[in-house]
C-alpha atoms as a PDB file:
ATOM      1  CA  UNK A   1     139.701  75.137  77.150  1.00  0.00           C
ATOM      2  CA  UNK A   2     142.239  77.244  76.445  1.00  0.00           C
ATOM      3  CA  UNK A   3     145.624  76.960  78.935  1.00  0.00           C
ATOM      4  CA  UNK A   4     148.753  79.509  78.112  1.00  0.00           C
ATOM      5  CA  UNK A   5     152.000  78.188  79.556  1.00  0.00           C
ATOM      6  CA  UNK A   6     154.728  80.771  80.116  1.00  0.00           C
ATOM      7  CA  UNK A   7     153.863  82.547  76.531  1.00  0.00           C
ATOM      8  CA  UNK A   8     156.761  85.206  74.724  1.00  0.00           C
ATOM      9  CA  UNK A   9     156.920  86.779  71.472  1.00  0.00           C
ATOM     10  CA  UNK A  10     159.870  88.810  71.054  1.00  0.00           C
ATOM     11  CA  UNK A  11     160.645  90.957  67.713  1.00  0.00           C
ATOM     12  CA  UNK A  12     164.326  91.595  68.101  1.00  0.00           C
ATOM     13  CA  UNK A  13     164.786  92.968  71.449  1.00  0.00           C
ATOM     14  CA  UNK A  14     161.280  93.797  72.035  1.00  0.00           C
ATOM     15  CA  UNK A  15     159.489  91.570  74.353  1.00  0.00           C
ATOM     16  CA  UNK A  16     155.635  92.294  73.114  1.00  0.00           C
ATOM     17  CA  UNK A  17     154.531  89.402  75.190  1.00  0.00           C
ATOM     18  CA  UNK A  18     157.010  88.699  78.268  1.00  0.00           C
ATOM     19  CA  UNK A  19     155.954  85.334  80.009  1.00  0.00           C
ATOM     20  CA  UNK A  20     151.883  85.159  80.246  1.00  0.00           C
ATOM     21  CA  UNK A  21     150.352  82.169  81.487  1.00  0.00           C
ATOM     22  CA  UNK A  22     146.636  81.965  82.168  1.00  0.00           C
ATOM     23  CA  UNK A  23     143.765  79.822  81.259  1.00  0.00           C
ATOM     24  CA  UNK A  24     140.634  80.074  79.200  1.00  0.00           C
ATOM     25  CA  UNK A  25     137.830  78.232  80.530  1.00  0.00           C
ATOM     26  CA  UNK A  26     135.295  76.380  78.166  1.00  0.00           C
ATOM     27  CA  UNK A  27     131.873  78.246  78.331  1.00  0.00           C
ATOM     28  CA  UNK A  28     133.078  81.599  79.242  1.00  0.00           C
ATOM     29  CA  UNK A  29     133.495  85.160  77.916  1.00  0.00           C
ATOM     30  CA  UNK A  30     136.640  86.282  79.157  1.00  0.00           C
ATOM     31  CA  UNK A  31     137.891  89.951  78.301  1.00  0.00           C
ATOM     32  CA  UNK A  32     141.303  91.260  77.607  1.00  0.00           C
ATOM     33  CA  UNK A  33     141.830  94.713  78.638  1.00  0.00           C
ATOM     34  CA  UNK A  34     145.136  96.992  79.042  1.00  0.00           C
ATOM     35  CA  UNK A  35     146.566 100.172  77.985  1.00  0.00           C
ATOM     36  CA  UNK A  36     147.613 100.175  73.824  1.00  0.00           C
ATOM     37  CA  UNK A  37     150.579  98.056  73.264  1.00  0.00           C
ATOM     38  CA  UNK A  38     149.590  96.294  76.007  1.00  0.00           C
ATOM     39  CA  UNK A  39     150.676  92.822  74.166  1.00  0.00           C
ATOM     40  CA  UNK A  40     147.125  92.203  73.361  1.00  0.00           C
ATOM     41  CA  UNK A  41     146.593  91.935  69.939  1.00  0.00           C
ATOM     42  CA  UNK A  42     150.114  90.365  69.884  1.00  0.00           C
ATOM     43  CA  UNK A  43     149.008  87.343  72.356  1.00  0.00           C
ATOM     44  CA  UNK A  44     145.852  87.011  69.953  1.00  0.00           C
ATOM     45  CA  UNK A  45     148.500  86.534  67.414  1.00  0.00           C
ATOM     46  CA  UNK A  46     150.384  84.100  68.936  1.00  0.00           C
ATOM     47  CA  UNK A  47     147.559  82.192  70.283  1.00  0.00           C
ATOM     48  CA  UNK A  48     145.588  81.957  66.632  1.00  0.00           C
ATOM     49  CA  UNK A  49     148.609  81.218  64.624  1.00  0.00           C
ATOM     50  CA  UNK A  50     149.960  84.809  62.807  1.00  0.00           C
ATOM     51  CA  UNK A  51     152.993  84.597  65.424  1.00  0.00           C
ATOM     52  CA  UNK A  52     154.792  81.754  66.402  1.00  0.00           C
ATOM     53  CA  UNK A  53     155.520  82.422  70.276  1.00  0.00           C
ATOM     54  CA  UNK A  54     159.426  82.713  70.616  1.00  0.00           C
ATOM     55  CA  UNK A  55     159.092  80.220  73.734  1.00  0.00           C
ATOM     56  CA  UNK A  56     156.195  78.790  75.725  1.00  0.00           C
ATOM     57  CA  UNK A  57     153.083  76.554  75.236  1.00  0.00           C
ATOM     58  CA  UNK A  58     149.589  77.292  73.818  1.00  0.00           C
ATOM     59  CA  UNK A  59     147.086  73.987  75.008  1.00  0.00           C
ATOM     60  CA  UNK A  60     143.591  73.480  73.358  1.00  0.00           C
ATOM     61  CA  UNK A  61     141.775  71.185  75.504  1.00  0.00           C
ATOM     62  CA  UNK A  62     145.281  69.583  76.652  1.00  0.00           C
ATOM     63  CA  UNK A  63     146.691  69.677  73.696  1.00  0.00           C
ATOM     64  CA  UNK A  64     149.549  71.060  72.241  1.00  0.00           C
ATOM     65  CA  UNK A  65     148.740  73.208  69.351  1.00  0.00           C
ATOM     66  CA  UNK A  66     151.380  76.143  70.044  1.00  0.00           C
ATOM     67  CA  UNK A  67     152.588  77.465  66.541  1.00  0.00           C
ATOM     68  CA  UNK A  68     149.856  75.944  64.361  1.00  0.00           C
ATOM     69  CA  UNK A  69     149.104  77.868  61.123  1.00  0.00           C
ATOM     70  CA  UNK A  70     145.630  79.226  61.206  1.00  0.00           C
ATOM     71  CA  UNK A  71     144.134  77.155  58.639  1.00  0.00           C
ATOM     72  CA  UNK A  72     144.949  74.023  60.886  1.00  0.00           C
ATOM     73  CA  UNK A  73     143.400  75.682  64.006  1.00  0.00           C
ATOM     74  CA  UNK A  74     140.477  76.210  61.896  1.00  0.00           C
ATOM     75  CA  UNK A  75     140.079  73.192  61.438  1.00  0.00           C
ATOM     76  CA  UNK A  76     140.007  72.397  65.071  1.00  0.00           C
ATOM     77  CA  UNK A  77     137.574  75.357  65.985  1.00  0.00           C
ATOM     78  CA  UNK A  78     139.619  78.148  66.660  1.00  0.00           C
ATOM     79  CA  UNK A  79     138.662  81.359  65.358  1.00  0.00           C
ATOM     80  CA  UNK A  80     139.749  84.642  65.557  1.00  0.00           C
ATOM     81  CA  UNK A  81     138.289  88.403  63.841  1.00  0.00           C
ATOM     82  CA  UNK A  82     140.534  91.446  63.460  1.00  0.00           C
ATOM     83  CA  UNK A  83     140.273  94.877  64.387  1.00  0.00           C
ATOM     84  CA  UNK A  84     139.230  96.309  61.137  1.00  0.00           C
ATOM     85  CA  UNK A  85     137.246  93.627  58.755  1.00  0.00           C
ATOM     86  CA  UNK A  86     138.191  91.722  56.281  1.00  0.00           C
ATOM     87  CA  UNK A  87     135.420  91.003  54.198  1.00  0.00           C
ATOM     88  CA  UNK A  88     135.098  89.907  49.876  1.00  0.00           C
ATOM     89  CA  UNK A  89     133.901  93.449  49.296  1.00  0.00           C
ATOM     90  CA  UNK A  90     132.707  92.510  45.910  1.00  0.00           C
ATOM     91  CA  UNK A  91     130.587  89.202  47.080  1.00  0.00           C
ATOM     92  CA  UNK A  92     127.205  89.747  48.755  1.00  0.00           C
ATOM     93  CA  UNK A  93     126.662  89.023  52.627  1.00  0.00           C
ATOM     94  CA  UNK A  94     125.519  85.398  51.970  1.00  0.00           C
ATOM     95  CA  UNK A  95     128.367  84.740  49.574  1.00  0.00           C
ATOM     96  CA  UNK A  96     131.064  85.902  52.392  1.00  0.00           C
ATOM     97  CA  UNK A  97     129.008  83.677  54.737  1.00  0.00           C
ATOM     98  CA  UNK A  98     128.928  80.568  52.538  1.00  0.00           C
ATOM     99  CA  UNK A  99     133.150  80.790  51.512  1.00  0.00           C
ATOM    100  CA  UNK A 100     134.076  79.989  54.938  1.00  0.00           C
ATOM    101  CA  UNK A 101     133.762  76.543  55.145  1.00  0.00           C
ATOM    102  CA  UNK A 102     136.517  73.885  53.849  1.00  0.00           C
ATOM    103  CA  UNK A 103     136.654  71.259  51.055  1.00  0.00           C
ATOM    104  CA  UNK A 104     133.536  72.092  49.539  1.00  0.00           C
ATOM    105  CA  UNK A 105     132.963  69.332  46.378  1.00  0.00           C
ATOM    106  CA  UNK A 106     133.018  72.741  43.768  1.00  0.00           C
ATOM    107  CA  UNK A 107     136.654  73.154  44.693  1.00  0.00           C
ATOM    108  CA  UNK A 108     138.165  70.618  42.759  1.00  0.00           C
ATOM    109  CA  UNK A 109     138.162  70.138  38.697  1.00  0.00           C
ATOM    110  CA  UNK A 110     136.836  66.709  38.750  1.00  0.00           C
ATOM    111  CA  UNK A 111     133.298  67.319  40.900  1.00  0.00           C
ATOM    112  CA  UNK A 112     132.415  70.311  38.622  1.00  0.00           C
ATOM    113  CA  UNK A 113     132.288  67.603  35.683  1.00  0.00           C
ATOM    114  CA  UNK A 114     130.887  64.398  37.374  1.00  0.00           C
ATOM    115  CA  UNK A 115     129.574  65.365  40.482  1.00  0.00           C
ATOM    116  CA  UNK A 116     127.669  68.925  39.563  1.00  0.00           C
ATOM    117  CA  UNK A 117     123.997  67.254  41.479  1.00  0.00           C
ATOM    118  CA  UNK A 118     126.562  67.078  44.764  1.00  0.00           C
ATOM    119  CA  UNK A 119     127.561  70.474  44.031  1.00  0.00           C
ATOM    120  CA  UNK A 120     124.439  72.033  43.779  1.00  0.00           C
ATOM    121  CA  UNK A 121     122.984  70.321  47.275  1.00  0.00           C
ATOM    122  CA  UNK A 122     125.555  71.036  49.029  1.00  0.00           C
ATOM    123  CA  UNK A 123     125.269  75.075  47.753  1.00  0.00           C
ATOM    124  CA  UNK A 124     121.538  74.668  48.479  1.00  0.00           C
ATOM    125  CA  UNK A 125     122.412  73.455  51.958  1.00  0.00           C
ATOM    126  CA  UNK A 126     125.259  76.489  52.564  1.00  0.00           C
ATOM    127  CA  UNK A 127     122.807  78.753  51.472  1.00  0.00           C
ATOM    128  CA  UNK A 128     120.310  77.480  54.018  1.00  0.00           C
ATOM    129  CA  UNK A 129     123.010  78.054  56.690  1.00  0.00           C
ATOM    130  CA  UNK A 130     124.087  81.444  55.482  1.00  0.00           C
ATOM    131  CA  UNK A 131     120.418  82.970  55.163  1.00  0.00           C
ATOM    132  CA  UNK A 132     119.950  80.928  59.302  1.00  0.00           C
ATOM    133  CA  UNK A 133     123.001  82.891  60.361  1.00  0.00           C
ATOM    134  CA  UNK A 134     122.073  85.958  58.840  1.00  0.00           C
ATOM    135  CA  UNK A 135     118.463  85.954  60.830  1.00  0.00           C
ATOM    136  CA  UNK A 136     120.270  84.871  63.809  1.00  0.00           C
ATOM    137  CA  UNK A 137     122.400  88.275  63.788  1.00  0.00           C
ATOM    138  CA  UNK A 138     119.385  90.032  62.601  1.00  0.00           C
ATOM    139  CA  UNK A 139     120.857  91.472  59.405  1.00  0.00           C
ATOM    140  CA  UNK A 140     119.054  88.858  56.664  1.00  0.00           C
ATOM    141  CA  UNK A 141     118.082  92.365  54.763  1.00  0.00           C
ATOM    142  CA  UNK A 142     121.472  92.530  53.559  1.00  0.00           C
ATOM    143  CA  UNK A 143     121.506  89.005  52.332  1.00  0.00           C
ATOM    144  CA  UNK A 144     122.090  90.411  49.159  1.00  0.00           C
ATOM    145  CA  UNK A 145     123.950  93.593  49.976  1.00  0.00           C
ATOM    146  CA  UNK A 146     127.765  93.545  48.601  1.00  0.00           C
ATOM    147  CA  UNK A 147     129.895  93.376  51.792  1.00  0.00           C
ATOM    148  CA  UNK A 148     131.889  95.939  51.187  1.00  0.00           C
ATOM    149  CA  UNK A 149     128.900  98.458  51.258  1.00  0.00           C
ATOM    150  CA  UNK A 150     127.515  97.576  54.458  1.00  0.00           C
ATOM    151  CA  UNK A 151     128.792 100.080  57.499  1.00  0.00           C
ATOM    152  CA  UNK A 152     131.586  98.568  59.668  1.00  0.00           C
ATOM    153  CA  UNK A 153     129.274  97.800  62.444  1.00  0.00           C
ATOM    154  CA  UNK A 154     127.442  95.180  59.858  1.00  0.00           C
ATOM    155  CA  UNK A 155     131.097  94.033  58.786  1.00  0.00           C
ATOM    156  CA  UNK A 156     131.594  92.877  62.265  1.00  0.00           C
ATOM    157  CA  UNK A 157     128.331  90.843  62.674  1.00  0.00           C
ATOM    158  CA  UNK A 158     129.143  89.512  59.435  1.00  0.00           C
ATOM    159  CA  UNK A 159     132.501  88.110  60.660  1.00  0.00           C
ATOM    160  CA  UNK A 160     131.073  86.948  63.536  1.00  0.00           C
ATOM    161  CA  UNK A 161     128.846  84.831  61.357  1.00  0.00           C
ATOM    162  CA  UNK A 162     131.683  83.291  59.983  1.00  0.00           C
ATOM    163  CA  UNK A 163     132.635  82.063  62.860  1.00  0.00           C
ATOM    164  CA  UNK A 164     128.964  80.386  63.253  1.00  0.00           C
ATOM    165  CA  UNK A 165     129.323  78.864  59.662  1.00  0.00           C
ATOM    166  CA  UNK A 166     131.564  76.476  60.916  1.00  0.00           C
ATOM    167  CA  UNK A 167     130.283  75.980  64.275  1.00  0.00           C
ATOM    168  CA  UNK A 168     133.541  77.218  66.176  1.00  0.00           C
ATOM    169  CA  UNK A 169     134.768  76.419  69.652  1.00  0.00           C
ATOM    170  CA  UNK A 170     136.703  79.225  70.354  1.00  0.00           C
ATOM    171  CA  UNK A 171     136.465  83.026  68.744  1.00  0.00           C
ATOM    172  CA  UNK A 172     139.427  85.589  69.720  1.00  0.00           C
ATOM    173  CA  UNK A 173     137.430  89.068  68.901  1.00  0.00           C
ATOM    174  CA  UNK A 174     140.154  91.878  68.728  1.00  0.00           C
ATOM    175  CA  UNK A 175     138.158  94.929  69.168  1.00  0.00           C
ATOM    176  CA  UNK A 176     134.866  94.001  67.972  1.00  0.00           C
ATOM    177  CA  UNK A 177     133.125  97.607  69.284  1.00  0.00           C
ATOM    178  CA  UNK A 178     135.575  99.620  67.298  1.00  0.00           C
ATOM    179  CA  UNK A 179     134.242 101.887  65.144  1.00  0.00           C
ATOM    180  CA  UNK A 180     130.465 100.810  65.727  1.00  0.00           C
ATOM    181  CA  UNK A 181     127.627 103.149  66.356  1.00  0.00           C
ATOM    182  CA  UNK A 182     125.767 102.389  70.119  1.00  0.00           C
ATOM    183  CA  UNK A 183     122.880 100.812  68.346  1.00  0.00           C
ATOM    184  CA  UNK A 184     124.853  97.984  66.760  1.00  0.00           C
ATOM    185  CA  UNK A 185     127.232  97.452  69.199  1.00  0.00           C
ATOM    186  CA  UNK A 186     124.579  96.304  71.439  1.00  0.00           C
ATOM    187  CA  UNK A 187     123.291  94.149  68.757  1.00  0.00           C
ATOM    188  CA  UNK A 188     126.833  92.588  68.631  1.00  0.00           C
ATOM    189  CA  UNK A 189     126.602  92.059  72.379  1.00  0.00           C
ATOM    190  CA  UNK A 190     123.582  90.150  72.487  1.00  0.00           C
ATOM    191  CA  UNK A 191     124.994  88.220  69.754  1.00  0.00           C
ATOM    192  CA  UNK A 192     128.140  87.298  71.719  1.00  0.00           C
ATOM    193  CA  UNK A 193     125.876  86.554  74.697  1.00  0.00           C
ATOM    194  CA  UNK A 194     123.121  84.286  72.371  1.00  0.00           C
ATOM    195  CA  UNK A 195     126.100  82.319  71.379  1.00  0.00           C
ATOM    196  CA  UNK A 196     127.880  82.056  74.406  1.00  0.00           C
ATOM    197  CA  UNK A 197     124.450  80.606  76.200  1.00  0.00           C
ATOM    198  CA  UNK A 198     122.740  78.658  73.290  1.00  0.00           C
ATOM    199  CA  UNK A 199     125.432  76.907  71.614  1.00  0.00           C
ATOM    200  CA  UNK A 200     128.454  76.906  73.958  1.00  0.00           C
ATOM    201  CA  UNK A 201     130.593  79.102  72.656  1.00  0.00           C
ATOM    202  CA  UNK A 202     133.905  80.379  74.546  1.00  0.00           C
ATOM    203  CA  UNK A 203     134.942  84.135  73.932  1.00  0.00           C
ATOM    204  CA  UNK A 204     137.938  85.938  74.086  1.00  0.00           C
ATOM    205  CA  UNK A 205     137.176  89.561  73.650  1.00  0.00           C
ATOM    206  CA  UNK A 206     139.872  92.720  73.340  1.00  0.00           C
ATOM    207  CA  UNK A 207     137.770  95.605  73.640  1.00  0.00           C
ATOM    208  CA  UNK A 208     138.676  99.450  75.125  1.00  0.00           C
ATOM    209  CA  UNK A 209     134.797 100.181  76.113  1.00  0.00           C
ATOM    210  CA  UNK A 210     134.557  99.023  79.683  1.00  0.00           C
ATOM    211  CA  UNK A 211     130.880  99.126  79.442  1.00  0.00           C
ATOM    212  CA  UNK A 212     130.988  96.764  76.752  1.00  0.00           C
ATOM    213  CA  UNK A 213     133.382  94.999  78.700  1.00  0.00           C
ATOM    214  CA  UNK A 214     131.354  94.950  81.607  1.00  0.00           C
ATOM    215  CA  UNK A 215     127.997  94.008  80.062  1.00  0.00           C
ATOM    216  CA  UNK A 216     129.733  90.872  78.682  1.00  0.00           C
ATOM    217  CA  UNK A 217     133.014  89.895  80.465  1.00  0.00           C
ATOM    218  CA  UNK A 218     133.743  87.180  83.138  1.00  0.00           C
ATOM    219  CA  UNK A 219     136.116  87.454  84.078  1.00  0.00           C
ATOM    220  CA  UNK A 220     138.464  89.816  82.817  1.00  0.00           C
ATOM    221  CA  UNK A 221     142.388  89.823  82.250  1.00  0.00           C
ATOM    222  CA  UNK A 222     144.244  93.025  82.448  1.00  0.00           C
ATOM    223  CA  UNK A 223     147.773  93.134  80.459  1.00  0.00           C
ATOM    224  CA  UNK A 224     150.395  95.686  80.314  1.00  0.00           C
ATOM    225  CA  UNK A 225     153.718  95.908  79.064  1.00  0.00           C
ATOM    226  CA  UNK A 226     153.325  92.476  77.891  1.00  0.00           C
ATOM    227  CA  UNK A 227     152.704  90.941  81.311  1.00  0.00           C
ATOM    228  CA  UNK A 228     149.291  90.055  82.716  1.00  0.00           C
ATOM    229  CA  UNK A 229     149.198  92.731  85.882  1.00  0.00           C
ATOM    230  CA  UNK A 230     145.662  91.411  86.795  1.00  0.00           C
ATOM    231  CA  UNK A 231     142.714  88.768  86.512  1.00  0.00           C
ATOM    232  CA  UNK A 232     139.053  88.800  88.174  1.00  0.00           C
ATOM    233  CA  UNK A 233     136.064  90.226  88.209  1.00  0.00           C
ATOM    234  CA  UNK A 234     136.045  93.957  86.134  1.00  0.00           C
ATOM    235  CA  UNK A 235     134.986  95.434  89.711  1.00  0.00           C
ATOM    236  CA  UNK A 236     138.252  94.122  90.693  1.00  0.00           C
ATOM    237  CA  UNK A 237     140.324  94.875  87.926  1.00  0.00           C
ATOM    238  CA  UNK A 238     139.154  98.559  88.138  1.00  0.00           C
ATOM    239  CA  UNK A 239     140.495  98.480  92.215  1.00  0.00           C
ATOM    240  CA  UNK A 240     143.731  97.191  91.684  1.00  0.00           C
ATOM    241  CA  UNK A 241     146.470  99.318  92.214  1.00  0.00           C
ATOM    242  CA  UNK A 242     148.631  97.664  89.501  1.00  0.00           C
ATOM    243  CA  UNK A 243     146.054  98.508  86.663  1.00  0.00           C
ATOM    244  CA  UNK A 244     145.220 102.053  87.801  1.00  0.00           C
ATOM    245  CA  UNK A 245     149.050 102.542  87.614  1.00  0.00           C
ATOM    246  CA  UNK A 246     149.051 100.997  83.971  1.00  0.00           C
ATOM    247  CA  UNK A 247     146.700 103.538  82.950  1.00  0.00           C
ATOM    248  CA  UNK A 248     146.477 106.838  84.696  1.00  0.00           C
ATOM    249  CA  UNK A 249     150.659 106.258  85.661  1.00  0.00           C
ATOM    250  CA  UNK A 250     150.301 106.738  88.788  1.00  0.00           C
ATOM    251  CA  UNK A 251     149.434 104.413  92.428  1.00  0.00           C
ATOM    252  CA  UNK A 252     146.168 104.179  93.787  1.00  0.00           C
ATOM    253  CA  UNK A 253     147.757 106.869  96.087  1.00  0.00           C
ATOM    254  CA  UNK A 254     147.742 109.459  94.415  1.00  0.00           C
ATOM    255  CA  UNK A 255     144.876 108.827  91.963  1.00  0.00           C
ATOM    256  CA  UNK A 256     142.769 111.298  93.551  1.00  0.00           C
ATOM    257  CA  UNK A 257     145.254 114.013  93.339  1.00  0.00           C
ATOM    258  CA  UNK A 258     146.020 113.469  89.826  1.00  0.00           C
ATOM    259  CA  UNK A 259     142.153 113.010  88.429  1.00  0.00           C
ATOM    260  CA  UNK A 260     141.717 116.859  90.124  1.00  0.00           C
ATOM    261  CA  UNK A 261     144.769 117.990  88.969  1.00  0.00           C
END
């Protein structure tokens, strides 16, 4: 679905992300994994629009959608959430839920004189949608809970129902687990996996708990330094002598010397 060609950002002389190319394929949950300032967040980034990549290719299906704004990859079903929520803390849960989708008849000056029957079906019918997505991820009790009460864990089901309000193909989730209690993160999980298996949707997922990782991920991309060092199964990526050097600094060698020391 999702093919990287030879990807850099650079920010002055820092190379964040130095030359990845991999692919994303359609129906999977791949996770991204690596040491912090890795060049994860930063390839989400360039991927999803925030950064145009200094050089290299982003394809969607084949086609070339490298330095699209967000807005436009919205529109052609890629999504992304962010490590700490961004919710209208003032709206309710439905209300966030029912914003997301584009050119909705209320938006313009003329519908709210001469069209206000349109109007209120079409609200009827995002409400419908909002209170199905809310059962779905098993938090419909705070239908009518202001979103920026809720605890974070409930903020990131709630962005992942975004995501479902406009039926995406693609969702980049940039540390989804962080911050969330055991008890919802599993509920986020089974979520992820619902989606992925009942309505086709591919994941991307950055995430720093390997047994979230694990419970979800195939197959999984290890970055470091800006470079991918590593891609297969997590049983793999957890025996390769590259990663274990990315993240305890030392060869496979010597790993058992250093753990004891």
């Amino acid at each position: 679905m999702i093919e990287i060609q030879d990807l850099h950002k650079h920010f002055g002389g820092f190379h964040a992300v130095d030359g990845v190319s991999l692919t994303i394929e359609q129906g999977s949950i791949t996770g991204l994994i690596g040491p912090n300032g890795a060049g994860k967040t930063t390839l989400f980034n360039a991927i999803a629009g925030l950064h145009k990549p200094t050089n290299g290719k982003v394809l969607l299906g084949g086609e070339d959608i490298t330095g699209l704004a967000p807005h436009q990859l919205f529109h052609k079903g890629v999504m992304r959430t962010f490590q700490i929520a961004h919710e209208f803390a003032s709206m309710s849960c439905r209300e966030n839920l029912m914003m997301v989708p584009s050119n909705q008849f209320g938006e313009t000056l003329w519908n709210t004189w001469f069209g206000r029957r349109r109007i209120a079906d079409q609200e009827r019918a995002l409400t419908a949608k909002a209170d199905e997505v809310l059962e779905f991820l098993t938090i419909s009790h705070l239908s009518d809970e202001k979103a920026g009460q809720v605890s974070g864990g409930q903020k990131k089901l709630l962005e992942l129902g975004r995501t479902m309000m406009v039926d995406a193909k693609i969702v980049f989730l940039d540390e989804v687990g962080a911050g969330v209690n055991r008890t919802l993160l599993n509920t986020i999980a089974d979520a992820i996996k619902r989606l992925n298996k009942e309505r086709g949707y591919t994941f991307v997922v950055i995430e720093h708990d390997m047994d979230f990782i694990e419970k979800l991920c195939d197959p999984v991309i290890c970055m470091a330094e800006g470079k991918v060092l590593a891609h297969g199964s997590l049983a793999e990526i957890k025996n390769n002598e590259h990663v274990i050097e990315a993240y305890l600094g030392t060869g496979l060698k010597n790993k058992e010397k250093n753990v004891v020391q």
